[in-house]
N, C-alpha and C. Protein backbone atom coordinates (compact mmCIF):
# COMPACT_ATOMS: atom_id res chain seq x y z
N UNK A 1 0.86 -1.18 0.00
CA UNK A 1 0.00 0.00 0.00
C UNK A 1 0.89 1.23 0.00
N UNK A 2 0.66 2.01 -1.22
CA UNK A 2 1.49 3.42 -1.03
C UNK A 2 0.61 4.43 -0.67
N UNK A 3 1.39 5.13 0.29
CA UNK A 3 0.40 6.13 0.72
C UNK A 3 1.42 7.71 1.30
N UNK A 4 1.81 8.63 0.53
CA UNK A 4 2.75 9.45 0.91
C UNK A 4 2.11 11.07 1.20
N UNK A 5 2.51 11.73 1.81
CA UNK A 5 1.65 13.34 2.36
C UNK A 5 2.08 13.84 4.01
N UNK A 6 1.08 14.94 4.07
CA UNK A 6 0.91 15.24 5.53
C UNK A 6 -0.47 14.97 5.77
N UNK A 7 -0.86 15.49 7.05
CA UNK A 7 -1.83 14.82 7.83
C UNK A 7 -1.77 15.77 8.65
N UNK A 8 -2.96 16.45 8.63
CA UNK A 8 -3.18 17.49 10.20
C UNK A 8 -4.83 17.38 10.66
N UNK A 9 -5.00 17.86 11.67
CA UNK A 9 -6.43 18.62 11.84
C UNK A 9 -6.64 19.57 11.73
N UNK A 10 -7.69 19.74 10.95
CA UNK A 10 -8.02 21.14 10.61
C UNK A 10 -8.79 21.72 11.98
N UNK A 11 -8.67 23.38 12.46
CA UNK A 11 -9.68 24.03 12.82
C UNK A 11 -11.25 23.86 13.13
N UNK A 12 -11.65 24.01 14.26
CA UNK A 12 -13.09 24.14 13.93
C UNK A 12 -13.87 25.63 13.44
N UNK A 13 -14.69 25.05 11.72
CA UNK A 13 -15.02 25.99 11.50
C UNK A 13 -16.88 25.72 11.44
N UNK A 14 -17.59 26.74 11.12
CA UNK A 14 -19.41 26.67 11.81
C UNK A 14 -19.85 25.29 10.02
N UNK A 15 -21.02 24.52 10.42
CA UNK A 15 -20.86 23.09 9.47
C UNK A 15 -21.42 23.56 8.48
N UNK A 16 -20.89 23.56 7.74
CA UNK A 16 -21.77 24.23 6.11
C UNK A 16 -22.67 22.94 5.55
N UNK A 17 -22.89 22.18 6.32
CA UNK A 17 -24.62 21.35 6.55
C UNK A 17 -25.43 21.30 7.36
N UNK A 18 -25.12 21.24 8.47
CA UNK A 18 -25.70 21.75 9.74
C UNK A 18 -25.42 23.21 10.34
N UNK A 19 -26.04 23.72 10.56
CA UNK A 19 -25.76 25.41 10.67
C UNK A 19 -25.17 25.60 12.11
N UNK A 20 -26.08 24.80 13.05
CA UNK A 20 -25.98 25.02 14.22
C UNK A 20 -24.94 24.51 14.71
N UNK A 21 -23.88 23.10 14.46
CA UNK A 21 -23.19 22.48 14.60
C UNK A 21 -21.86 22.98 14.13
N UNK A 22 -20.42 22.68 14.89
CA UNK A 22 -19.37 23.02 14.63
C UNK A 22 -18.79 21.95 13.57
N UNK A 23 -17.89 22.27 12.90
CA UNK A 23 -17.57 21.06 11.81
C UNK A 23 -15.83 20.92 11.90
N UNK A 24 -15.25 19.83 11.83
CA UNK A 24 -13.85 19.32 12.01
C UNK A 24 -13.33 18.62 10.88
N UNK A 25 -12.00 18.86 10.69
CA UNK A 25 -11.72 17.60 9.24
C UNK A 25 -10.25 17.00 9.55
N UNK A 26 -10.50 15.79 9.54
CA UNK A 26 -9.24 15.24 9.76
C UNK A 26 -8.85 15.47 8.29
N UNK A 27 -7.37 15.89 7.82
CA UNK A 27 -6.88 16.02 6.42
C UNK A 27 -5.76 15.44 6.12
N UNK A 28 -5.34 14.90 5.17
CA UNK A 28 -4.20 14.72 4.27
C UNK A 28 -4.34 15.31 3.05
N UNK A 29 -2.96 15.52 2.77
CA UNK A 29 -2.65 16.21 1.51
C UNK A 29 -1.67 15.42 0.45
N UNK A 30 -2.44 14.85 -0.44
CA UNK A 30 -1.24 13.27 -0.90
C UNK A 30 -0.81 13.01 -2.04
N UNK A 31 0.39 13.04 -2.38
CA UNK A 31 1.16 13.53 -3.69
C UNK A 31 1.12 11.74 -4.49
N UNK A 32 1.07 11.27 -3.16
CA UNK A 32 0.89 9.55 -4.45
C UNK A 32 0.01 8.45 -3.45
N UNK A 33 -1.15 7.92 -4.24
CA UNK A 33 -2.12 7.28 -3.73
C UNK A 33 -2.25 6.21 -4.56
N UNK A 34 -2.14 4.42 -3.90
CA UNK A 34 -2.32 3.76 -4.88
C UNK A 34 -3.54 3.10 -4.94
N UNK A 35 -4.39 2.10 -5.58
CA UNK A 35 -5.51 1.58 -5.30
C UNK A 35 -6.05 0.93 -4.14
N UNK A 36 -4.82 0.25 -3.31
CA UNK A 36 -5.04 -0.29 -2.36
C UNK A 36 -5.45 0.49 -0.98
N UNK A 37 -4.56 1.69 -0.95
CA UNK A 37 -4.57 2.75 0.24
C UNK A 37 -6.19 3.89 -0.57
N UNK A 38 -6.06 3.71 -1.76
CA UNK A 38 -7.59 4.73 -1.73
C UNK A 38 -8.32 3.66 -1.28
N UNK A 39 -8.35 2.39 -1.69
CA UNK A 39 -10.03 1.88 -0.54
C UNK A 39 -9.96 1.51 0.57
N UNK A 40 -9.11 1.80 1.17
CA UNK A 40 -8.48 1.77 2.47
C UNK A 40 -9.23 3.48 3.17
N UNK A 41 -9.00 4.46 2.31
CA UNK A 41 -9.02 5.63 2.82
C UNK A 41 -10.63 5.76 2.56
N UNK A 42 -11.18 5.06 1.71
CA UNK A 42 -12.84 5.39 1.38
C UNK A 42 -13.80 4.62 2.57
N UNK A 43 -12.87 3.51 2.43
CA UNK A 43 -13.53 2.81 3.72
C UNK A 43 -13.66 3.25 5.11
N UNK A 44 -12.48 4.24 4.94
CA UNK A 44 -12.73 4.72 6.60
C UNK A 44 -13.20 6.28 6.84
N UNK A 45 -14.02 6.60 5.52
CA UNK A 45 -14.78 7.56 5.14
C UNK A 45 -14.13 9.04 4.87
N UNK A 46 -12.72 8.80 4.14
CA UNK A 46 -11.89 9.87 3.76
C UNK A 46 -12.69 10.10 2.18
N UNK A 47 -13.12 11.45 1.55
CA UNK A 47 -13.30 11.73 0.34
C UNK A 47 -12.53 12.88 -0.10
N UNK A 48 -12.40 13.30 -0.73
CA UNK A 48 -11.22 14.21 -1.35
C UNK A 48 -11.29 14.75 -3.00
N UNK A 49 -10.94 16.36 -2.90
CA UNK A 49 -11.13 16.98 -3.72
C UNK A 49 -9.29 16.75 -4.22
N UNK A 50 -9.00 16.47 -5.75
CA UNK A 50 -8.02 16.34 -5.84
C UNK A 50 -6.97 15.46 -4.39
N UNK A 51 -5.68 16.29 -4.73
CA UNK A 51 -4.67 15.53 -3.92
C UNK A 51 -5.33 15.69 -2.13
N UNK A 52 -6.09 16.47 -1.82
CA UNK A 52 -6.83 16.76 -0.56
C UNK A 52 -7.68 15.74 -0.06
N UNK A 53 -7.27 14.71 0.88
CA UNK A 53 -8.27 13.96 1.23
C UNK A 53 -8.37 14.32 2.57
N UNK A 54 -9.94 13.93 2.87
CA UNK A 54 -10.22 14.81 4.33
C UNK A 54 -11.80 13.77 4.77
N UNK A 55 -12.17 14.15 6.06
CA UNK A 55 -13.41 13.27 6.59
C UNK A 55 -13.34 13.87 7.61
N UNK A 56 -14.59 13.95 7.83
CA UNK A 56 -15.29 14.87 9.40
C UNK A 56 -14.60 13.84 10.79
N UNK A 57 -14.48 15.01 11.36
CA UNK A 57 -13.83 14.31 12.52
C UNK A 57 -14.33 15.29 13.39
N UNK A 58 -15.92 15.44 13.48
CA UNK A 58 -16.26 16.25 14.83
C UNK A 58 -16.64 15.24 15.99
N UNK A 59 -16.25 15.93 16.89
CA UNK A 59 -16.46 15.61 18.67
C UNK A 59 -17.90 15.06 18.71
N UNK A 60 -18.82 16.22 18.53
CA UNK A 60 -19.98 16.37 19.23
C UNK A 60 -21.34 15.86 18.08
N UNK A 61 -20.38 15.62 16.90
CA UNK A 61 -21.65 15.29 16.03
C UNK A 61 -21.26 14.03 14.97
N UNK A 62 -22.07 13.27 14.59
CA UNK A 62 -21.28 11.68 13.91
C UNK A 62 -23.12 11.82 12.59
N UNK A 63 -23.27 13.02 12.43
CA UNK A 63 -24.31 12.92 11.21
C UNK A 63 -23.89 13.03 9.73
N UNK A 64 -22.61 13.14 9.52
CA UNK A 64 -22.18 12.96 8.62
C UNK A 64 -21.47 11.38 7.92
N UNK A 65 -22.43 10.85 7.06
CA UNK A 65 -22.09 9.06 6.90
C UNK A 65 -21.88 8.85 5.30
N UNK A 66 -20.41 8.38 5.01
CA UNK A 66 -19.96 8.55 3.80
C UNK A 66 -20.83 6.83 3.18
N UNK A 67 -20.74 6.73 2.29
CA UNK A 67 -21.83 6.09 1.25
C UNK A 67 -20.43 5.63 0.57
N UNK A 68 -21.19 4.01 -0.05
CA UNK A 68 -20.09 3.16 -1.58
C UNK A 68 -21.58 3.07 -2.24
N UNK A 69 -21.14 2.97 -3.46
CA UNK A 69 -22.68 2.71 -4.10
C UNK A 69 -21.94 1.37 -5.08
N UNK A 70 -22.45 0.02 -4.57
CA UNK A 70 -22.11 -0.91 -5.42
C UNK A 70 -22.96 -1.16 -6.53
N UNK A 71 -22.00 -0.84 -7.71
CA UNK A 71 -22.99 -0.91 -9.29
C UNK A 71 -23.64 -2.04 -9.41
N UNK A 72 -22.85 -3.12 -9.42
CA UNK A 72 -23.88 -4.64 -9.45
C UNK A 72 -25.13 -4.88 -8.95
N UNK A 73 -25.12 -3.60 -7.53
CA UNK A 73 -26.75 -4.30 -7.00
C UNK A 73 -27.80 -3.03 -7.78
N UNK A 74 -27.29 -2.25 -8.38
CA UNK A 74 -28.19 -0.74 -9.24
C UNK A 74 -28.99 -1.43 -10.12
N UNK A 75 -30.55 -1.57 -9.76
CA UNK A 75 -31.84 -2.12 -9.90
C UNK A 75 -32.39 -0.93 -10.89
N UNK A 76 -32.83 -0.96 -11.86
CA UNK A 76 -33.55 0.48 -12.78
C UNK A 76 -34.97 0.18 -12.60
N UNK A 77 -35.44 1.12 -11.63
CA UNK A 77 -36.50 1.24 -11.23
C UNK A 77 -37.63 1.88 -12.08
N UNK A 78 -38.83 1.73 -11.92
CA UNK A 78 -39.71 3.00 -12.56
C UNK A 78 -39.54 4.23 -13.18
N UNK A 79 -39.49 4.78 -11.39
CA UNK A 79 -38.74 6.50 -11.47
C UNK A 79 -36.97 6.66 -12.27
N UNK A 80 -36.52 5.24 -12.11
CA UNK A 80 -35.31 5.95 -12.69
C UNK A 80 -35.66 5.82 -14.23
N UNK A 81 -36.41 5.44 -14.78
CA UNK A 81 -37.04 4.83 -16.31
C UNK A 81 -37.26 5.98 -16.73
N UNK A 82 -38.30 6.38 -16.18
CA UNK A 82 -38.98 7.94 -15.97
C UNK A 82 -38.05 9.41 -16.39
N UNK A 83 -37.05 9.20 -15.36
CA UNK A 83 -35.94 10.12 -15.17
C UNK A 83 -34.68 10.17 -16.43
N UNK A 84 -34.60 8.92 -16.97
CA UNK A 84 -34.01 8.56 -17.87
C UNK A 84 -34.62 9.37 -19.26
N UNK A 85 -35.54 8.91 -19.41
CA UNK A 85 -36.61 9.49 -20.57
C UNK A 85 -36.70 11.21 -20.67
N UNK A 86 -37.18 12.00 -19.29
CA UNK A 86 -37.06 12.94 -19.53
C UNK A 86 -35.65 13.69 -19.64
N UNK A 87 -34.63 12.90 -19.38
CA UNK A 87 -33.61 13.65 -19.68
C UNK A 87 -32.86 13.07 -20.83
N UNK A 88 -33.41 12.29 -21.83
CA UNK A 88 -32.68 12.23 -23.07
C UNK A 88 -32.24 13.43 -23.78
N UNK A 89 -32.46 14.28 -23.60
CA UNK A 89 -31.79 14.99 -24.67
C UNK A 89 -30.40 15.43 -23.87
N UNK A 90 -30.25 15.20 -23.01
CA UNK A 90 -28.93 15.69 -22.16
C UNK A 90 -27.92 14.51 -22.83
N UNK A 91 -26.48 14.84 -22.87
CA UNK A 91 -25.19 14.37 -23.53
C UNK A 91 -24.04 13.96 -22.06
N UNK A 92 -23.94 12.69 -22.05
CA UNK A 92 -23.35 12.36 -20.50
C UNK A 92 -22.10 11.79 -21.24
N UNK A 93 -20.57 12.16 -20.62
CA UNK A 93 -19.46 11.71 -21.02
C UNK A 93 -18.57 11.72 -20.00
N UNK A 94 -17.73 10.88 -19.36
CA UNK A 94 -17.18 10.23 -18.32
C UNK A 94 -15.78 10.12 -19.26
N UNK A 95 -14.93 10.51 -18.34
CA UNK A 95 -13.35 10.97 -18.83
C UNK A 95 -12.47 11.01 -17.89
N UNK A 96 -11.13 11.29 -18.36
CA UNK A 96 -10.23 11.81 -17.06
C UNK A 96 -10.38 12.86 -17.19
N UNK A 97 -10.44 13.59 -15.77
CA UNK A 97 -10.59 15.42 -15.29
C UNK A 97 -9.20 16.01 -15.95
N UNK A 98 -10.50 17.02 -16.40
CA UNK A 98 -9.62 18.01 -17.21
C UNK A 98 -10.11 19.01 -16.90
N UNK A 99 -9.50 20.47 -16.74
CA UNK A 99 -9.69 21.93 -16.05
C UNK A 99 -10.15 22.63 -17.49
N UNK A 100 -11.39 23.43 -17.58
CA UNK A 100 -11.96 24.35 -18.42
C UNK A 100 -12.40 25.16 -18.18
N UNK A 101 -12.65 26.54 -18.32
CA UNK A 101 -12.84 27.25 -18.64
C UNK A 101 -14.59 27.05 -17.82
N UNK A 102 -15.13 26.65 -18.67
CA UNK A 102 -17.10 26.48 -18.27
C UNK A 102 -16.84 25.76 -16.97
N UNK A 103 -15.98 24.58 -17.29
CA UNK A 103 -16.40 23.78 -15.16
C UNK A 103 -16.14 25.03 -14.36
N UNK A 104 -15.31 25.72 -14.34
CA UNK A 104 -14.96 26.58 -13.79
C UNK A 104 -16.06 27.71 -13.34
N UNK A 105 -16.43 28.36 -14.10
CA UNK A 105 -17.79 29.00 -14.10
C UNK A 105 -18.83 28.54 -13.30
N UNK A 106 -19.11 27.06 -13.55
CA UNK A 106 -20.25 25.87 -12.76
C UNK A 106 -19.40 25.81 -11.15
N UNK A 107 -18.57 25.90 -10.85
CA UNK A 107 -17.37 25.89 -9.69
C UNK A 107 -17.95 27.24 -8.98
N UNK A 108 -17.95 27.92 -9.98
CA UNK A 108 -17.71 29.73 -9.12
C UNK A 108 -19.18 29.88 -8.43
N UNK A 109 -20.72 29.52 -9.69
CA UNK A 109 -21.67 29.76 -9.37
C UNK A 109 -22.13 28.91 -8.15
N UNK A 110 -21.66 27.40 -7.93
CA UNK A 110 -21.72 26.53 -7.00
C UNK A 110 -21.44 27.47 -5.80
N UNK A 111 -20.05 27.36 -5.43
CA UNK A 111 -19.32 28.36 -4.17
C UNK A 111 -20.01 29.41 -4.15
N UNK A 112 -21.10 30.09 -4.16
CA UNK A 112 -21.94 31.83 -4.48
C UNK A 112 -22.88 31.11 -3.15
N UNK A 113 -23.08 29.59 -2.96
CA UNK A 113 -24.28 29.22 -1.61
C UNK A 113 -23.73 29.01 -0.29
N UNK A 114 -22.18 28.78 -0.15
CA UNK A 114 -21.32 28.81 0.66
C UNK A 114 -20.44 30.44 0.81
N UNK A 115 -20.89 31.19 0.48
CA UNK A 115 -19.86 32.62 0.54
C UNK A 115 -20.17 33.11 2.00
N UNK A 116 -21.40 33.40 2.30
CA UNK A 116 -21.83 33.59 3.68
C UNK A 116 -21.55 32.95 5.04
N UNK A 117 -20.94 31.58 5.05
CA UNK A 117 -20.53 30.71 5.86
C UNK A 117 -19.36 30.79 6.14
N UNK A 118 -18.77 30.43 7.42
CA UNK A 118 -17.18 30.44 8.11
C UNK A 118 -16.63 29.57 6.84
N UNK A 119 -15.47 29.90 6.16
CA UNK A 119 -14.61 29.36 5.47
C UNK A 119 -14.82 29.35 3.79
N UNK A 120 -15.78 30.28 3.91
CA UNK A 120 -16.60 30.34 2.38
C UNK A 120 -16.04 30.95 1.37
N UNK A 121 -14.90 32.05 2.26
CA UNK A 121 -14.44 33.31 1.16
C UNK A 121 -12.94 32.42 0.70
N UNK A 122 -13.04 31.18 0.08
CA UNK A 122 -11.88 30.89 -0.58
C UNK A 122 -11.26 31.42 -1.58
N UNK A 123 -10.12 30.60 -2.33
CA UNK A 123 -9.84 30.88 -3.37
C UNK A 123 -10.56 30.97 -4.67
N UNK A 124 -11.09 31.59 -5.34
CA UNK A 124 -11.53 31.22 -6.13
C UNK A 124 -10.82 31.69 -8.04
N UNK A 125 -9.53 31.73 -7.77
CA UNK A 125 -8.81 31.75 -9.12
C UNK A 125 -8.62 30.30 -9.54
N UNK A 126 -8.71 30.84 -10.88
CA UNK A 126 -8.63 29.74 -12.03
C UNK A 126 -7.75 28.39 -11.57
N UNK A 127 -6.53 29.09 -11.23
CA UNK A 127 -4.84 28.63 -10.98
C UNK A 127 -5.51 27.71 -9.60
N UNK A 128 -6.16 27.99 -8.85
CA UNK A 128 -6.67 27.30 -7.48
C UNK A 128 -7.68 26.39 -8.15
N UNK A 129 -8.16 26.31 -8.65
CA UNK A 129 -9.25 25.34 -9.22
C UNK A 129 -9.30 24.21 -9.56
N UNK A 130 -8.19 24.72 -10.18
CA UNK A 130 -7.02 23.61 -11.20
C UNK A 130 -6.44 22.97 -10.19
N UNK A 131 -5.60 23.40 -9.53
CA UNK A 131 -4.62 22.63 -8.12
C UNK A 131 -5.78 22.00 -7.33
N UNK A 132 -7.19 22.23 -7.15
CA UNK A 132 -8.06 21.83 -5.95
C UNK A 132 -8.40 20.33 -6.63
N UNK A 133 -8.94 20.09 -8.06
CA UNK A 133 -9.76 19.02 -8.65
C UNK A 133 -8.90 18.66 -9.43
N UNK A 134 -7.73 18.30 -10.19
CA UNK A 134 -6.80 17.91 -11.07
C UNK A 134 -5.76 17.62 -11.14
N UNK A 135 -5.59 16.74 -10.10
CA UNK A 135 -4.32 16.24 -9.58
C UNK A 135 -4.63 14.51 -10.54
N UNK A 136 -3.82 14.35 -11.37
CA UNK A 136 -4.07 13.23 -12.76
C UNK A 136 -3.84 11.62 -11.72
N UNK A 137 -4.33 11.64 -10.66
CA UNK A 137 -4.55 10.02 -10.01
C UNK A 137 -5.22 9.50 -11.54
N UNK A 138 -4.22 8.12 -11.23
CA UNK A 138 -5.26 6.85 -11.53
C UNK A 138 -6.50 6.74 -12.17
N UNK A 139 -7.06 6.72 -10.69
CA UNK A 139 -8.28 6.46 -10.41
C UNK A 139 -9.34 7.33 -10.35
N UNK A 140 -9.22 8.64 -10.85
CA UNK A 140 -9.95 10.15 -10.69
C UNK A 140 -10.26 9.76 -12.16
N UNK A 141 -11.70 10.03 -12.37
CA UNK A 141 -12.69 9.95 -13.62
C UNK A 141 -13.63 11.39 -13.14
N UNK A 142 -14.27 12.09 -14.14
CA UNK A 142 -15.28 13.39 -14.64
C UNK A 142 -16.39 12.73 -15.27
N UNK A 143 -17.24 12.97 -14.86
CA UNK A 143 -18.52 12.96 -15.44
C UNK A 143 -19.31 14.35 -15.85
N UNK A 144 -19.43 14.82 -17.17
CA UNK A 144 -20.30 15.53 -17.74
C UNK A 144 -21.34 15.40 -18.13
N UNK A 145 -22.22 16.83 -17.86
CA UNK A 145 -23.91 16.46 -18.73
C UNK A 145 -23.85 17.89 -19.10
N UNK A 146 -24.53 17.71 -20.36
CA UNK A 146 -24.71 19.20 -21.24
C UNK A 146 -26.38 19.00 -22.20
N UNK A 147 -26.23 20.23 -21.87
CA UNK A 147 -27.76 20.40 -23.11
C UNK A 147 -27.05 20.78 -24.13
N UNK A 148 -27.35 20.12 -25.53
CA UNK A 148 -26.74 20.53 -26.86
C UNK A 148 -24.95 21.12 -26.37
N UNK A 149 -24.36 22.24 -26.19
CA UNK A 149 -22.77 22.38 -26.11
C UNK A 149 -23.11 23.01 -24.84
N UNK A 150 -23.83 23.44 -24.29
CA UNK A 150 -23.76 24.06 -22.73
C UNK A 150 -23.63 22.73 -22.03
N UNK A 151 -22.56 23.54 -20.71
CA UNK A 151 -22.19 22.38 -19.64
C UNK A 151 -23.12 22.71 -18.83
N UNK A 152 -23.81 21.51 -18.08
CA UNK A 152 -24.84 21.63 -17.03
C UNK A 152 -24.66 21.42 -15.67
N UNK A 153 -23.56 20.35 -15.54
CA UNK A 153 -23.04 19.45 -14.32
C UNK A 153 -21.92 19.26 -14.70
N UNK A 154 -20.90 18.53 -13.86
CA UNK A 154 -19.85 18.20 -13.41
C UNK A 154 -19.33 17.27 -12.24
N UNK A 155 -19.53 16.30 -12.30
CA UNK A 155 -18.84 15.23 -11.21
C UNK A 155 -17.92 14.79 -11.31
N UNK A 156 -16.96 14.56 -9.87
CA UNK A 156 -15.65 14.14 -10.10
C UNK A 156 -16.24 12.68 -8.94
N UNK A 157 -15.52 11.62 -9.33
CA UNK A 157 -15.94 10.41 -8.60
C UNK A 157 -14.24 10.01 -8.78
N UNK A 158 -14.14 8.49 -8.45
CA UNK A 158 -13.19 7.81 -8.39
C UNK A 158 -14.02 6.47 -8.86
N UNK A 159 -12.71 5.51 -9.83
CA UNK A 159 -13.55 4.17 -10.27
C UNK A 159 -11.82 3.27 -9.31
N UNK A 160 -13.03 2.53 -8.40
CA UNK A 160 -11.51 1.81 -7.75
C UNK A 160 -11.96 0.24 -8.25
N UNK A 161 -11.03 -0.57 -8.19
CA UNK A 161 -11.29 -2.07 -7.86
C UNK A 161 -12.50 -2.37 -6.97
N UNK A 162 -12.77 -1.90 -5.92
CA UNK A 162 -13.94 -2.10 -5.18
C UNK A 162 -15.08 -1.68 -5.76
């Protein structure tokens, strides 16, 4: 298992999900991650933007519960039939993350619901954007959806062995 970085605790800052509640993050910052140590780190509910992996580590509150979604048991239900249909005309493409121009934009307008909250007034240059989500792991895949050439969404996931 390779697993190389630092490791601190972050600050308590006010929970940008729970309002009332203080929020904690255990963090690493990790320049090389191999398959074995990411499901190692997912399992013990680390998720991570780029090279930044991090997981709540508050005292007083345990409402935050990280999720695996195993594809094999994904049943297509009714509503997802439904959901499927009305969104055909949308264009879905799954890639390695790449920094543009429009995600970026979808980035800025996202962060505009967090500005008001302890820790909200980040970075928000291009050059930071890029360093936050595009660190070329492995295992880091993008998911896009667009109407005709407009970008709509943006997901960054991970595809591991597990």
């Amino acid at each position: 298992m390779v697993l190389r970085g630092r490791w601190a605790i972050e600050p308590e800052t006010s929970c940008s999900y729970l309002g009332a509640e203080e929020a904690r993050f255990e963090a690493m910052w990790l320049t090389e991650v191999d398959d074995e140590a990411l499901n190692t780190l997912i399992a013990q509910g680390y998720r991570h933007f780029g090279r930044s992996f991090f997981r709540p580590y508050c005292p007083a509150c345990h409402a935050c519960v990280p999720i695996r979604l195993p594809v094999e048991c994904f049943r297509e239900t009714r509503s997802v039939r439904k959901t499927i249909n009305r969104a055909r005309h949308l264009s879905i493409r799954v890639g390695t993350p790449h920094a543009s121009p429009e995600a970026f934009d979808l980035y800025r307008a996202h962060k505009t619901r967090f500005a008001q909250q302890a820790g909200g007034q980040e970075d928000l240059r291009y050059e930071a954007f890029v360093r936050a989500f595009f660190h070329p792991f492995a295992f880091a895949r993008v998911l896009e959806i667009r109407e005709g050439e407009h970008l709509l969404a943006v997901s960054h996931f991970d595809l591991t062995g597990d």
